[in-house]
C-alpha atoms as a PDB file:
ATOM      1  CA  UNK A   1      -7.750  -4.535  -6.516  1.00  0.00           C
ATOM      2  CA  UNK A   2      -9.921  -7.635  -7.913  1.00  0.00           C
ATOM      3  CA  UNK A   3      -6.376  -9.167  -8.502  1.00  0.00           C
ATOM      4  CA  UNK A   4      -4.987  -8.088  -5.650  1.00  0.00           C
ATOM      5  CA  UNK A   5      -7.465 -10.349  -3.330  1.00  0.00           C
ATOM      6  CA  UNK A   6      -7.203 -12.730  -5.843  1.00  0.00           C
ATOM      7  CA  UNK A   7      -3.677 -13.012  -4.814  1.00  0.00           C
ATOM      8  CA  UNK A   8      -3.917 -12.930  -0.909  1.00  0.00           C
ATOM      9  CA  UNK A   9      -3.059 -15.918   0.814  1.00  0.00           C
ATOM     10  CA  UNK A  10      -6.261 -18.749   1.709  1.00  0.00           C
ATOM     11  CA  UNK A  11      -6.705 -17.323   5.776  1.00  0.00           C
ATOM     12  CA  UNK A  12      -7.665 -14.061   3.919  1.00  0.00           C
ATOM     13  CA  UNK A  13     -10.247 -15.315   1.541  1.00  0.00           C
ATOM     14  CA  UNK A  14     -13.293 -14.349   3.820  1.00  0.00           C
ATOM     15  CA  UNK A  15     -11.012 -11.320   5.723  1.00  0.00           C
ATOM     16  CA  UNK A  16      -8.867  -9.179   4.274  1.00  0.00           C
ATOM     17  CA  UNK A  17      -9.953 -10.461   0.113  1.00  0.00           C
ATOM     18  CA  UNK A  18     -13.700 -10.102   1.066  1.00  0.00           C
ATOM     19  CA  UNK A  19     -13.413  -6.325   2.534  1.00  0.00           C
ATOM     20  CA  UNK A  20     -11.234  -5.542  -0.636  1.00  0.00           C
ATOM     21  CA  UNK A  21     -13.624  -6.678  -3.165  1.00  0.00           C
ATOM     22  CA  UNK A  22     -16.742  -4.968  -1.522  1.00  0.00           C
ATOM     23  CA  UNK A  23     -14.798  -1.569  -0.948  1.00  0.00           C
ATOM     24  CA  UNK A  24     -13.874  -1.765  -4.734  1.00  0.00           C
ATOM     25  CA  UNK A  25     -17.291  -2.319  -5.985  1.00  0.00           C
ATOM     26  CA  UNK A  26     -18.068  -0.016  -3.129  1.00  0.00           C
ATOM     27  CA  UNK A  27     -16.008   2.911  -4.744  1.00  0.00           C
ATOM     28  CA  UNK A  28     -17.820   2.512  -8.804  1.00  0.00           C
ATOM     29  CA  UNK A  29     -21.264   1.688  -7.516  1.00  0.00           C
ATOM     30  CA  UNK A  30     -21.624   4.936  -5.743  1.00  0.00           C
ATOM     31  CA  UNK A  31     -20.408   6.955  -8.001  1.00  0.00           C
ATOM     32  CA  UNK A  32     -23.129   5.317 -10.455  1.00  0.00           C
ATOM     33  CA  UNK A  33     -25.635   5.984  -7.825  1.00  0.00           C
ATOM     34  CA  UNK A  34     -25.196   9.317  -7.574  1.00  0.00           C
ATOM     35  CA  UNK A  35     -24.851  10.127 -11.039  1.00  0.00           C
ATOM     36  CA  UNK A  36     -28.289   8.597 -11.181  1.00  0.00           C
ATOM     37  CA  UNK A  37     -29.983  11.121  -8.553  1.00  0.00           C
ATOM     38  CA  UNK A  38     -30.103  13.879 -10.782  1.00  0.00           C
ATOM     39  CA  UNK A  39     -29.560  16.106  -7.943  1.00  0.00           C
ATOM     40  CA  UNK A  40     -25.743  17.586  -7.137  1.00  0.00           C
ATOM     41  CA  UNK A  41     -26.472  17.554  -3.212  1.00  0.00           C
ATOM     42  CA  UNK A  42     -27.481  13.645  -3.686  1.00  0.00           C
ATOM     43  CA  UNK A  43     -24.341  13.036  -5.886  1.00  0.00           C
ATOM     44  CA  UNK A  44     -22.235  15.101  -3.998  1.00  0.00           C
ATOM     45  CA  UNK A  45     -23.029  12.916  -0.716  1.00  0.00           C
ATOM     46  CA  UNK A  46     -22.409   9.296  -3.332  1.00  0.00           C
ATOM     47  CA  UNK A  47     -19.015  10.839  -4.352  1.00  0.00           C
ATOM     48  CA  UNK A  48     -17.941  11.014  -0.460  1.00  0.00           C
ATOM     49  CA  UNK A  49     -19.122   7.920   0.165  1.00  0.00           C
ATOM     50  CA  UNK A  50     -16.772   6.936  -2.992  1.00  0.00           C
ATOM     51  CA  UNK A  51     -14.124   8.477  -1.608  1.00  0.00           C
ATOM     52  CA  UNK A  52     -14.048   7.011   1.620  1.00  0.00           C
ATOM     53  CA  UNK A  53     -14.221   3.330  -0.567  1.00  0.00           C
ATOM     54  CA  UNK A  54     -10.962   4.500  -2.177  1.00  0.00           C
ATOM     55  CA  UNK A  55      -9.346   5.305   2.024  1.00  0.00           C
ATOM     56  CA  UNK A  56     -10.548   1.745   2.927  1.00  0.00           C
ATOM     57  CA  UNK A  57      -8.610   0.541   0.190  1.00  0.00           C
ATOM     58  CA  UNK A  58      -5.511   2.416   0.568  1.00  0.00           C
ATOM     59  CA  UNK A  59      -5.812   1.289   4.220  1.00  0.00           C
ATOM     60  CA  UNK A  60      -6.202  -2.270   2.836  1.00  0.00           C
ATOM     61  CA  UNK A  61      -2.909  -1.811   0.818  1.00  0.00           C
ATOM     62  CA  UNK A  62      -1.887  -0.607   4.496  1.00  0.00           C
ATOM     63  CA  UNK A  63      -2.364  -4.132   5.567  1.00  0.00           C
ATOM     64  CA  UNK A  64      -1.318  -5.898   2.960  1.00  0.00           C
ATOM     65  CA  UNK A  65       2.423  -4.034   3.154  1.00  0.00           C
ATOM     66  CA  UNK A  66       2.555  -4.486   7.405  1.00  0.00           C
ATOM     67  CA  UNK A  67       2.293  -8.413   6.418  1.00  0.00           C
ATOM     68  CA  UNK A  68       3.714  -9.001   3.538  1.00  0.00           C
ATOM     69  CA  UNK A  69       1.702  -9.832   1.259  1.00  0.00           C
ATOM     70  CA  UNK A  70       2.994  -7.755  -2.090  1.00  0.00           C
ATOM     71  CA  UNK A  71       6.234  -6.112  -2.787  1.00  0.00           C
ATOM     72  CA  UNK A  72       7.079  -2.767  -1.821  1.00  0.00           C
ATOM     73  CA  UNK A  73       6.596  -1.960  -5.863  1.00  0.00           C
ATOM     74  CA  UNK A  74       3.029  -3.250  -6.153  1.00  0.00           C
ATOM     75  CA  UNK A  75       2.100  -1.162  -3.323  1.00  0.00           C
ATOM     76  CA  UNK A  76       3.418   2.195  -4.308  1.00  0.00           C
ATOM     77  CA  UNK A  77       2.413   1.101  -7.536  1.00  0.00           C
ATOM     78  CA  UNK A  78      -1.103   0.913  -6.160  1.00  0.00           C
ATOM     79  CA  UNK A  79      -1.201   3.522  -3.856  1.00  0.00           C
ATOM     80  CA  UNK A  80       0.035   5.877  -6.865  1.00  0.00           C
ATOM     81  CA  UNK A  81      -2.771   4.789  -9.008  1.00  0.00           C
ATOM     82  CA  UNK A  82      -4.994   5.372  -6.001  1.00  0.00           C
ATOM     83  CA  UNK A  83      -3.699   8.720  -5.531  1.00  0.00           C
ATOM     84  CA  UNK A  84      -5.003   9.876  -8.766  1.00  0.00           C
ATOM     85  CA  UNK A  85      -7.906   8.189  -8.524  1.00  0.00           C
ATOM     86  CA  UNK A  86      -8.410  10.845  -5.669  1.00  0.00           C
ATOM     87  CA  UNK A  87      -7.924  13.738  -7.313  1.00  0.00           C
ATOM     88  CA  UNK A  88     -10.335  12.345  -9.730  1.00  0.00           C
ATOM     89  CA  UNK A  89     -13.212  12.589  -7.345  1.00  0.00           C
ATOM     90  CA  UNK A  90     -11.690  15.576  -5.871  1.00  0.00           C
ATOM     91  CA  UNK A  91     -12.147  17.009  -8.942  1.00  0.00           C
ATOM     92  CA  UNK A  92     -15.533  15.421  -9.454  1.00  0.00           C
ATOM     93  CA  UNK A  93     -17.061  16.991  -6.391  1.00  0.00           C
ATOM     94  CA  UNK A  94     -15.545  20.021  -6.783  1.00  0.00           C
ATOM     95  CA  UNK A  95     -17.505  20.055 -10.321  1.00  0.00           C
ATOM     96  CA  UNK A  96     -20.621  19.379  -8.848  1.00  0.00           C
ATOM     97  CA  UNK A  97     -20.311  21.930  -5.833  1.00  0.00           C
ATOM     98  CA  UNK A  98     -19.939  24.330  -8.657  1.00  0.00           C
ATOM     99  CA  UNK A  99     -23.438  23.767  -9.709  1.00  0.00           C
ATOM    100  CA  UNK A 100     -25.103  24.262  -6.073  1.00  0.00           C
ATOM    101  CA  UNK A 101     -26.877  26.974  -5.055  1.00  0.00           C
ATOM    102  CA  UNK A 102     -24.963  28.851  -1.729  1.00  0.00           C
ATOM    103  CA  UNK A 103     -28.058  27.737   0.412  1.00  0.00           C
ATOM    104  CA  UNK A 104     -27.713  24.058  -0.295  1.00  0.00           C
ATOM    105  CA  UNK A 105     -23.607  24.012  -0.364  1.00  0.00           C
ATOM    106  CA  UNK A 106     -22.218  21.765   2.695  1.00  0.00           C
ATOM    107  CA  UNK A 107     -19.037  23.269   3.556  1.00  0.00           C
ATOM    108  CA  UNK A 108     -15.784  20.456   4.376  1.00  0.00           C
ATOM    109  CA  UNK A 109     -12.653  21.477   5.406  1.00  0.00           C
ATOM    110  CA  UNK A 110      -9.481  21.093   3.249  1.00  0.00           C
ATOM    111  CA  UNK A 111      -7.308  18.769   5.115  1.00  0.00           C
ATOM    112  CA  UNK A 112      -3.855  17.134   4.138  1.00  0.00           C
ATOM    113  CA  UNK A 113      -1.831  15.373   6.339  1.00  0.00           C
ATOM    114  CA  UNK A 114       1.362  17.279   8.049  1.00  0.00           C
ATOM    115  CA  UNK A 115       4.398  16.799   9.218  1.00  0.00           C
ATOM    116  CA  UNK A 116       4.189  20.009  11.081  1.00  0.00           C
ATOM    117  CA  UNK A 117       3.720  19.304  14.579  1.00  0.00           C
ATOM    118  CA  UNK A 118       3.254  23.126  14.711  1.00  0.00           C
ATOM    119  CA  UNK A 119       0.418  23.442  12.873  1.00  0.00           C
ATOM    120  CA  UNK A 120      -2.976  24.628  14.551  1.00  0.00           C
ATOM    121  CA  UNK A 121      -5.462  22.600  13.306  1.00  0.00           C
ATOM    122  CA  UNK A 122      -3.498  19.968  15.872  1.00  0.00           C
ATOM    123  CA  UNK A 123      -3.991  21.613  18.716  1.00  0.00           C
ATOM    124  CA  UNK A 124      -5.739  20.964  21.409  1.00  0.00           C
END
């Protein structure tokens, strides 16, 4: 993603570049941090906060595909790799819930996006 900014045109330096680099470093640092708490509930909340990096980023690519700024193949490209990288911290927090006790567990809803207009967790 380092590259990526690299690459964006000069009226994105301080924008769009800036807000990729920090979400990046974002996404590593706290995963470090939590792995440094010692304490699933602390690295648990890290990981989210990881995760969410990782959405800002994918929303970045977002941005960079409405205007242009990489091919169509860099961007799936990207959004593939970032797609595993997900189920990599999916996977990662699902470890670490493992190793909570049931009075400490914080229960989040499994949610994927649907085409299913249908479906009741859309209604109102």
């Amino acid at each position: 993603m380092y590259r990526v900014a690299k690459d964006l045109p000069e009226i994105e330096k301080f924008g769009l570049a800036s807000q990729i680099r920090r979400a990046a470093v974002s996404l590593t640092n706290n995963i470090a941090e939590g792995h440094g708490r010692y304490h699933y509930l602390d690295q648990i909340k890290f990981t989210l906060q990881s995760r969410g990096s990782l959405e800002e980023l994918v929303d970045d690519l977002n941005i960079c595909e409405d205007q242009q700024y990489l091919v169509g193949k860099q961007i799936i490209a990207l959004k593939e790799q970032g797609w595993r990288v997900r189920q990599l911290i999916d996977g990662y927090i699902r470890y670490l819930r493992q190793h909570t006790t049931p009075a400490t567990r914080v229960k989040e809803d499994d949610f994927s996006y649907v085409d299913d207009p249908d479906d009741s967790r859309f209604s109102m």
